[in-house]
N, C-alpha and C. Protein backbone atom coordinates (compact mmCIF):
# COMPACT_ATOMS: atom_id res chain seq x y z
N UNK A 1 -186.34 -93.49 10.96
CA UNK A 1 -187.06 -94.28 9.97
C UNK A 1 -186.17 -94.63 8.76
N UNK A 2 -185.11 -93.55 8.58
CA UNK A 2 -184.72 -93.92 7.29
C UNK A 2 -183.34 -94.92 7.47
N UNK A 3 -182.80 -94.61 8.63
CA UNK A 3 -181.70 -95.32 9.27
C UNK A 3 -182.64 -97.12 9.14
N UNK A 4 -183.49 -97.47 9.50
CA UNK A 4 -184.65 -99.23 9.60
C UNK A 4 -184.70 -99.58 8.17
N UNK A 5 -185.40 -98.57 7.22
CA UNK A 5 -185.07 -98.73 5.56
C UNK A 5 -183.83 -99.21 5.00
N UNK A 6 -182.79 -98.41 5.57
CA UNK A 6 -181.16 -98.87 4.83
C UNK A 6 -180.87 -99.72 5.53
N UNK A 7 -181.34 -100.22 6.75
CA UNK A 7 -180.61 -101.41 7.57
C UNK A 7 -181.29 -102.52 6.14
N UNK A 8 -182.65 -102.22 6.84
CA UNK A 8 -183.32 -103.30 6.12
C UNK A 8 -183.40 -103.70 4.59
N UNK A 9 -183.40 -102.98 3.91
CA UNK A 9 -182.65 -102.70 2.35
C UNK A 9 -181.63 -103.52 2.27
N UNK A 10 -180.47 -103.28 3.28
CA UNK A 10 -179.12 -104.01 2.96
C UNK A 10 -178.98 -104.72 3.57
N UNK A 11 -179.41 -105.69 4.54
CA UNK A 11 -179.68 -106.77 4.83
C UNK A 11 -180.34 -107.78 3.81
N UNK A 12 -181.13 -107.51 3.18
CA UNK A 12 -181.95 -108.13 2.28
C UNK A 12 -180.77 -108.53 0.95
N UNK A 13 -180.37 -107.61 0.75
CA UNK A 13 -178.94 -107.49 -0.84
C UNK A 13 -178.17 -108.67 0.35
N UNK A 14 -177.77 -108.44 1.33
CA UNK A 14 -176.70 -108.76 1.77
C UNK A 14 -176.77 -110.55 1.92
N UNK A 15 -178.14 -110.58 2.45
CA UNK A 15 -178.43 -112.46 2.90
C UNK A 15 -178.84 -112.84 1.94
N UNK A 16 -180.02 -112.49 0.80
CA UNK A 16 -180.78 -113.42 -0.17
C UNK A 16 -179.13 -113.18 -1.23
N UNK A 17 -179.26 -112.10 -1.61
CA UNK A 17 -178.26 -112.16 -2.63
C UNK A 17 -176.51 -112.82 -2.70
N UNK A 18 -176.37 -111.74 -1.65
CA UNK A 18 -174.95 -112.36 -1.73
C UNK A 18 -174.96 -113.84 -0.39
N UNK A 19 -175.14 -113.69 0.49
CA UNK A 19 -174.85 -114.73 0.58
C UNK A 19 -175.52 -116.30 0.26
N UNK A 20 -176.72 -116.15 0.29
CA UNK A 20 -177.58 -117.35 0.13
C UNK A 20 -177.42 -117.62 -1.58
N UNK A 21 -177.83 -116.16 -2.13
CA UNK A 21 -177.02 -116.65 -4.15
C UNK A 21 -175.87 -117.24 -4.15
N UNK A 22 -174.85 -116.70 -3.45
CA UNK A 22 -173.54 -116.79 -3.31
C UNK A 22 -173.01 -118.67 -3.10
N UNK A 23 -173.80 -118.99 -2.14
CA UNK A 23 -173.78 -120.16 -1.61
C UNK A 23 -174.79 -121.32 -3.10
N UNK A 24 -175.52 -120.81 -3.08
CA UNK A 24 -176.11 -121.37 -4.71
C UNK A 24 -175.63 -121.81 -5.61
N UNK A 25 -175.14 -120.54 -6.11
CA UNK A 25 -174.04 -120.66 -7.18
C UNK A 25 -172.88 -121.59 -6.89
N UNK A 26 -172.51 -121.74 -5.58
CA UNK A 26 -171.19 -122.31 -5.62
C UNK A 26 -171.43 -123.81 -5.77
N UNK A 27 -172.61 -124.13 -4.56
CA UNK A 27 -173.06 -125.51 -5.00
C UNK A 27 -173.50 -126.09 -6.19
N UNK A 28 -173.32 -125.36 -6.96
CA UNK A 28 -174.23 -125.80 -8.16
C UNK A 28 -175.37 -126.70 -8.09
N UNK A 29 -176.41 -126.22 -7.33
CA UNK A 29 -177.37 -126.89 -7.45
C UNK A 29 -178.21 -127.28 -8.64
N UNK A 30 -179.09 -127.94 -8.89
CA UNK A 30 -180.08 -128.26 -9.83
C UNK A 30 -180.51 -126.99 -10.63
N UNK A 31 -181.14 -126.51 -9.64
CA UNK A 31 -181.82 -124.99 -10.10
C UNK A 31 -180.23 -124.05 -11.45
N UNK A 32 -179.15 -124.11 -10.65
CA UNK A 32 -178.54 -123.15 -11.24
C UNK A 32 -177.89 -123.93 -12.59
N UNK A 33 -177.80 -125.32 -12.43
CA UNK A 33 -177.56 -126.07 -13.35
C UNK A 33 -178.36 -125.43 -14.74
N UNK A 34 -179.33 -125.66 -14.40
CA UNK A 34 -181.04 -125.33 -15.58
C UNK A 34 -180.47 -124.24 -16.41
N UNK A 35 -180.21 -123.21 -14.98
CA UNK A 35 -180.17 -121.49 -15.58
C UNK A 35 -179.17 -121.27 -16.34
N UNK A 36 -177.69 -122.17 -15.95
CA UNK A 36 -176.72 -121.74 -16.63
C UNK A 36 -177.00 -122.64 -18.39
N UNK A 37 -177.39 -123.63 -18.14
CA UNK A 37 -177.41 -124.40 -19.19
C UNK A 37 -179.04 -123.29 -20.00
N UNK A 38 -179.57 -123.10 -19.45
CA UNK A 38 -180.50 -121.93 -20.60
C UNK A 38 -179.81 -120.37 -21.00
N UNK A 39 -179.08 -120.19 -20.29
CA UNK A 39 -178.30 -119.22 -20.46
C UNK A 39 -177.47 -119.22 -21.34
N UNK A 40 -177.13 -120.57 -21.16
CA UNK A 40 -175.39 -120.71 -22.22
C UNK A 40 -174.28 -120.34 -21.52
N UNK A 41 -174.36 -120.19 -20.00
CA UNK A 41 -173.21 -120.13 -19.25
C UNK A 41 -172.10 -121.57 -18.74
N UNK A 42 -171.19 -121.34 -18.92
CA UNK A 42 -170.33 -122.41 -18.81
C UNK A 42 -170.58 -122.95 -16.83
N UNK A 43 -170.82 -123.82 -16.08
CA UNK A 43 -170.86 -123.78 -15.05
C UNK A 43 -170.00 -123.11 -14.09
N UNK A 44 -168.33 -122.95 -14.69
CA UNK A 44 -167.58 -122.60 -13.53
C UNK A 44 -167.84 -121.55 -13.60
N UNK A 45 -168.80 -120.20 -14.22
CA UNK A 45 -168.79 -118.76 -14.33
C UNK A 45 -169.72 -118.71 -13.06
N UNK A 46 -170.52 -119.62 -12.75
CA UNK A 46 -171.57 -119.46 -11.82
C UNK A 46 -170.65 -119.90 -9.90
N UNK A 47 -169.80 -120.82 -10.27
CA UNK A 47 -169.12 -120.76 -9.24
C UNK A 47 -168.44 -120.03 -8.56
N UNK A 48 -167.45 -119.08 -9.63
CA UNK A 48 -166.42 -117.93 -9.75
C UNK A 48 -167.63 -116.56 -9.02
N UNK A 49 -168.60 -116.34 -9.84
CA UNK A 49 -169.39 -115.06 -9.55
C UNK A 49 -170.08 -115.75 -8.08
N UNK A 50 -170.70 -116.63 -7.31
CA UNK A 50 -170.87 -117.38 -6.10
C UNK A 50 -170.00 -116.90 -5.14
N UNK A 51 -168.77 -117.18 -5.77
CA UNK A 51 -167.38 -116.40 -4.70
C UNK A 51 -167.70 -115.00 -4.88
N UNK A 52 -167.90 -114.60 -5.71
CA UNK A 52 -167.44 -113.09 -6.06
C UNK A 52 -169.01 -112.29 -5.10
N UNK A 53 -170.03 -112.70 -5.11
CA UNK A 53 -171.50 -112.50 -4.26
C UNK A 53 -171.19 -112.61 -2.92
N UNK A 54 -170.17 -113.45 -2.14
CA UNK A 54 -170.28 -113.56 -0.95
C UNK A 54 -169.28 -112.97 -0.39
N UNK A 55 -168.23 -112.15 -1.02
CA UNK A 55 -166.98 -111.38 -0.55
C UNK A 55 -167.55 -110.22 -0.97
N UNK A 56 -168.79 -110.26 -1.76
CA UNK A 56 -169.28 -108.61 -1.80
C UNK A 56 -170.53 -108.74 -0.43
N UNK A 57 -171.48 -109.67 -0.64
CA UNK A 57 -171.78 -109.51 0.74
C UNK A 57 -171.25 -109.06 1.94
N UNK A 58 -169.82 -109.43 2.19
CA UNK A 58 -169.33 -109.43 3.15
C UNK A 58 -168.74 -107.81 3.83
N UNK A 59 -168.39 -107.20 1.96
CA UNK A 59 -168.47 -106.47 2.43
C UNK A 59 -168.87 -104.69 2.09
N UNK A 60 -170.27 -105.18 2.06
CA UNK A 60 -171.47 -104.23 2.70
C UNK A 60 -171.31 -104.21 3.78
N UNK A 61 -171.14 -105.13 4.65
CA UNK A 61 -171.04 -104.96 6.33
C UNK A 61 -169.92 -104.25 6.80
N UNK A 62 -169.31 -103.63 5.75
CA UNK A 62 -167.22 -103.66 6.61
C UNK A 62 -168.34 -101.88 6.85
N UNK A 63 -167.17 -101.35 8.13
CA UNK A 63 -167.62 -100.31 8.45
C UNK A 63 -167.23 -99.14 7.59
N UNK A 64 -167.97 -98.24 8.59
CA UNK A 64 -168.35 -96.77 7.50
C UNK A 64 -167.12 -96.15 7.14
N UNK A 65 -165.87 -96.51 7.87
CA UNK A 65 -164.56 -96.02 7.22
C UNK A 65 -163.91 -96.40 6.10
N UNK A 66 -164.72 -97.70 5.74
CA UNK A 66 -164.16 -98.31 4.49
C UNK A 66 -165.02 -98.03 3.48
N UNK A 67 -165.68 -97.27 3.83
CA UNK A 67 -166.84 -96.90 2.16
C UNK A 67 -166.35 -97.06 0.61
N UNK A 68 -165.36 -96.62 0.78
CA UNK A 68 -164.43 -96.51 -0.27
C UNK A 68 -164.34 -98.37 -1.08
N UNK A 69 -164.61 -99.44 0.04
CA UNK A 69 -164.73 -100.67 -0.32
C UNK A 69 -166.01 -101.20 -0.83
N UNK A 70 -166.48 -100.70 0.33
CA UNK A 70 -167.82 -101.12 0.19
C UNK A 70 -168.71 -100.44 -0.93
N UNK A 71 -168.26 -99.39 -1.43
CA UNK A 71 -168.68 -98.81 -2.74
C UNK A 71 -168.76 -99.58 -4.00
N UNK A 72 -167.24 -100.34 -3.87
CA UNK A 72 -166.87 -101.63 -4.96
C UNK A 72 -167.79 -102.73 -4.82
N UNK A 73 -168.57 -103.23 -3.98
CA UNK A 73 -169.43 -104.06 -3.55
C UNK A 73 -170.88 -103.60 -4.16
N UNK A 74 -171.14 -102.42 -3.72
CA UNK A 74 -172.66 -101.62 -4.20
C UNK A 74 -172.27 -101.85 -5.89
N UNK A 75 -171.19 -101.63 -6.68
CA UNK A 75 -171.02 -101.63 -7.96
C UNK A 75 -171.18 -103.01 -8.33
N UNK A 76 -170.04 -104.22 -7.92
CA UNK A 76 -170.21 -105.36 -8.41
C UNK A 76 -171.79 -105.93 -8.41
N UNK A 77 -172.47 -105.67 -7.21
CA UNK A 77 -173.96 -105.89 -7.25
C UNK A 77 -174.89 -105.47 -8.51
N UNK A 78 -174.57 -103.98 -8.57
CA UNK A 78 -175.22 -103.79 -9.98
C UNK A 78 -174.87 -104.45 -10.67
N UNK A 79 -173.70 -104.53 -11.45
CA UNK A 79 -173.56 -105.37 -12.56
C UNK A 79 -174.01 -106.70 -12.31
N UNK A 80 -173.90 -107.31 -11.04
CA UNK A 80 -174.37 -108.49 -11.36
C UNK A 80 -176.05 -108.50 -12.01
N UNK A 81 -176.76 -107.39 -11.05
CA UNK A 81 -178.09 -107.65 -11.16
C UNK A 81 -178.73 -107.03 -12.45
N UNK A 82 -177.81 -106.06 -13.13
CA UNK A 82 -177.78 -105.33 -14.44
C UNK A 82 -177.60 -106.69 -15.72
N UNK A 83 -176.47 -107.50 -15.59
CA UNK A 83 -176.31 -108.64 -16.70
C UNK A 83 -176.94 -109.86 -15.99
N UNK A 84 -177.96 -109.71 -15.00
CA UNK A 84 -178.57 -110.75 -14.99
C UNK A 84 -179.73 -111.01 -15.76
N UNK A 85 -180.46 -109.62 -15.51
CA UNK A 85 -181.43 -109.42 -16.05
C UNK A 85 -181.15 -109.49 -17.52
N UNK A 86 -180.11 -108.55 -17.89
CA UNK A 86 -179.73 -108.77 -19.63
C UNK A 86 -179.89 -110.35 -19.96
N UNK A 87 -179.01 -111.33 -19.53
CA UNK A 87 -178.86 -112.52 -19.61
C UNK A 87 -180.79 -113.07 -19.90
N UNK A 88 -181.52 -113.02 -18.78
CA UNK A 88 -182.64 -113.35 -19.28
C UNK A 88 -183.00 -113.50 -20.19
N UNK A 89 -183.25 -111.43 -20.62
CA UNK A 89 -184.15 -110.91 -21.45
C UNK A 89 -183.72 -111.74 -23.20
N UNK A 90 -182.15 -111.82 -23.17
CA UNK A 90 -181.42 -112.48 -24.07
C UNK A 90 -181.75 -113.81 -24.67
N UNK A 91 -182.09 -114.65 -23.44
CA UNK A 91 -182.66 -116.07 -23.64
C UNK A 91 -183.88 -116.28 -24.07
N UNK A 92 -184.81 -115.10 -23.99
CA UNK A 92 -186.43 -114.84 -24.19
C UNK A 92 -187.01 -115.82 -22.45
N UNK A 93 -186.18 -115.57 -21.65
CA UNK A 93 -186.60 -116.19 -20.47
C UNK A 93 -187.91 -115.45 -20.11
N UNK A 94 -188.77 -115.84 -19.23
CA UNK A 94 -189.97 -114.95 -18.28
C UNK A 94 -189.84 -114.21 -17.71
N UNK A 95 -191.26 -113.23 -18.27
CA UNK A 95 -190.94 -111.80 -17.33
C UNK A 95 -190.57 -111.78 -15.82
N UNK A 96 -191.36 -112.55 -15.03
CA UNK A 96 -190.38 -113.07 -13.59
C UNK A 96 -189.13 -113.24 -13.73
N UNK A 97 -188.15 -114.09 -14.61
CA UNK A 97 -186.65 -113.42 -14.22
C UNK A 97 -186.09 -112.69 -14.85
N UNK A 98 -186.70 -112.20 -15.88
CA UNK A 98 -186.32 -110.38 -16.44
C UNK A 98 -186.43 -109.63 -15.19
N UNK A 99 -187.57 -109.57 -14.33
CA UNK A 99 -187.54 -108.47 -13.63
C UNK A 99 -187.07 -108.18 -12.27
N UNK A 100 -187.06 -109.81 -11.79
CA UNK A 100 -186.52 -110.40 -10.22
C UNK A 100 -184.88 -109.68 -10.19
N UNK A 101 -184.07 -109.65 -10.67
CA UNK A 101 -182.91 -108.94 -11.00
C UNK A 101 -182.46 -107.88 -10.43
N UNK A 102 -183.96 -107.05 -11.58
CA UNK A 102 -183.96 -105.37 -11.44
C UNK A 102 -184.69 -105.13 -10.24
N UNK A 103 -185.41 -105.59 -9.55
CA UNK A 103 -186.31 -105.78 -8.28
C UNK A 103 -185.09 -105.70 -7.51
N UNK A 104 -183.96 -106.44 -7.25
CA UNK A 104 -182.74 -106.26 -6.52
C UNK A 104 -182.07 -105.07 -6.30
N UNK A 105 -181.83 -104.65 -7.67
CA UNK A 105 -181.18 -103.77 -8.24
C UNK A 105 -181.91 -102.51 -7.61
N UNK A 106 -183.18 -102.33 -7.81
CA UNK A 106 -183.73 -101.32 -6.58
C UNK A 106 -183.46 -100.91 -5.55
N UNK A 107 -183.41 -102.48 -4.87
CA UNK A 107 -183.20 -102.72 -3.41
C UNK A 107 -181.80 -102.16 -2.66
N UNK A 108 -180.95 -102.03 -4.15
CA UNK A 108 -179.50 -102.07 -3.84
C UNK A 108 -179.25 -100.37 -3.97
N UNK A 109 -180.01 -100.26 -5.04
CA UNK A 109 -180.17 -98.47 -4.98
C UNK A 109 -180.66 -97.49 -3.83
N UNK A 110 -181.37 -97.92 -3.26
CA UNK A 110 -181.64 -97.77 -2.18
C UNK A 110 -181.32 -97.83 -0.99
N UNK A 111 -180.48 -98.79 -0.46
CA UNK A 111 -179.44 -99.03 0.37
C UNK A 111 -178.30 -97.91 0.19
N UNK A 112 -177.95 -97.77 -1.24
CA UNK A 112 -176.63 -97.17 -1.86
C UNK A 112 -176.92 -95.24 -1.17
N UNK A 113 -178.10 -95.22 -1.60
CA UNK A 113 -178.85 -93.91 -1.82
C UNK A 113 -178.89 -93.41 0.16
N UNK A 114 -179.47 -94.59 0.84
CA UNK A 114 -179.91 -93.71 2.34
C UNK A 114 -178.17 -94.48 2.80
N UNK A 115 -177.38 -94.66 2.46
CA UNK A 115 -176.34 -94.50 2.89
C UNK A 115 -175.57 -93.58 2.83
N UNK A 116 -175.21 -92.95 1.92
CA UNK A 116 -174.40 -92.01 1.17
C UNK A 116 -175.18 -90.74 1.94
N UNK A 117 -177.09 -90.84 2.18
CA UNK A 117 -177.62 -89.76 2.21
C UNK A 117 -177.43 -89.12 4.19
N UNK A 118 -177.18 -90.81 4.43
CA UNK A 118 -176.37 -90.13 6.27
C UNK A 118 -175.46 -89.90 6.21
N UNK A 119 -174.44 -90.32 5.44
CA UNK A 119 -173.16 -89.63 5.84
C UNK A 119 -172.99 -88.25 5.13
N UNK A 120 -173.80 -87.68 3.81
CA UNK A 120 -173.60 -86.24 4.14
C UNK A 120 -174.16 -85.49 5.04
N UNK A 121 -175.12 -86.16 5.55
CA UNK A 121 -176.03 -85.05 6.39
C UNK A 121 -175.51 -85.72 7.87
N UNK A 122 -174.28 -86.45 8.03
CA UNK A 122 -173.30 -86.72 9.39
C UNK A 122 -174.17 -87.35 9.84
N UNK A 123 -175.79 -88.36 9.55
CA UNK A 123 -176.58 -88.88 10.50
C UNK A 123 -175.26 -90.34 10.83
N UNK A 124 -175.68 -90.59 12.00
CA UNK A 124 -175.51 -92.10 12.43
C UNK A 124 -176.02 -93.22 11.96
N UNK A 125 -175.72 -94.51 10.66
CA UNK A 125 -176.26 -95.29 10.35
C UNK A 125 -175.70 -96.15 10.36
């Protein structure tokens, strides 16, 4: 059960966030246009971090010998989803994207948490 949770946990970080954000950001679509311009973000920061979402996506997936990488990935995620939410709360944006962020940021704790929690206890995940 807990092995379906962390699949599914990090699948979720892995497609909405990094790659489908990832892909967002880079296009600069409409939507991210809005956000950066309410934000006060310069556009290419949203392109740069787009790249930076989809090489961390990528690798959550690298295998369990590279943890040591993929650790750097579980981190860059927080921060992203840590100064995203800041960024909001900053703008006086809506409680929906104050909290959509930290809602991630859960998701990612969690993943982080039943990962770490098979490989001390040697499960297979």
């Amino acid at each position: 059960m807990l092995r379906k949770v962390y699949i599914i946990s990090t699948l979720i970080v892995v497609i909405i966030a990094g790659f489908v954000g990832g892909a967002v950001d880079i296009l600069l679509l409409d939507s991210v246009i809005k956000i950066a311009n309410d934000l006060g973000y310069p556009l290419y920061f949203f392109t740069a971090l787009g790249v930076l979402k989809i090489i961390g996506a990528a690798m959550l997936l690298l295998p369990s010998k590279l943890d040591r990488i993929r650790d750097l990935a579980y981190a860059g995620f927080t921060l992203d989803f840590l100064f995203a939410s800041y960024s909001h709360y900053s703008s006086n944006s809506s409680l929906g994207e104050i909290i959509i962020p930290l809602v991630f940021l859960v998701i990612l704790i969690i993943s982080f948490l039943l990962r770490n929690k098979a490989s001390l206890f040697n499960s297979e995940v």
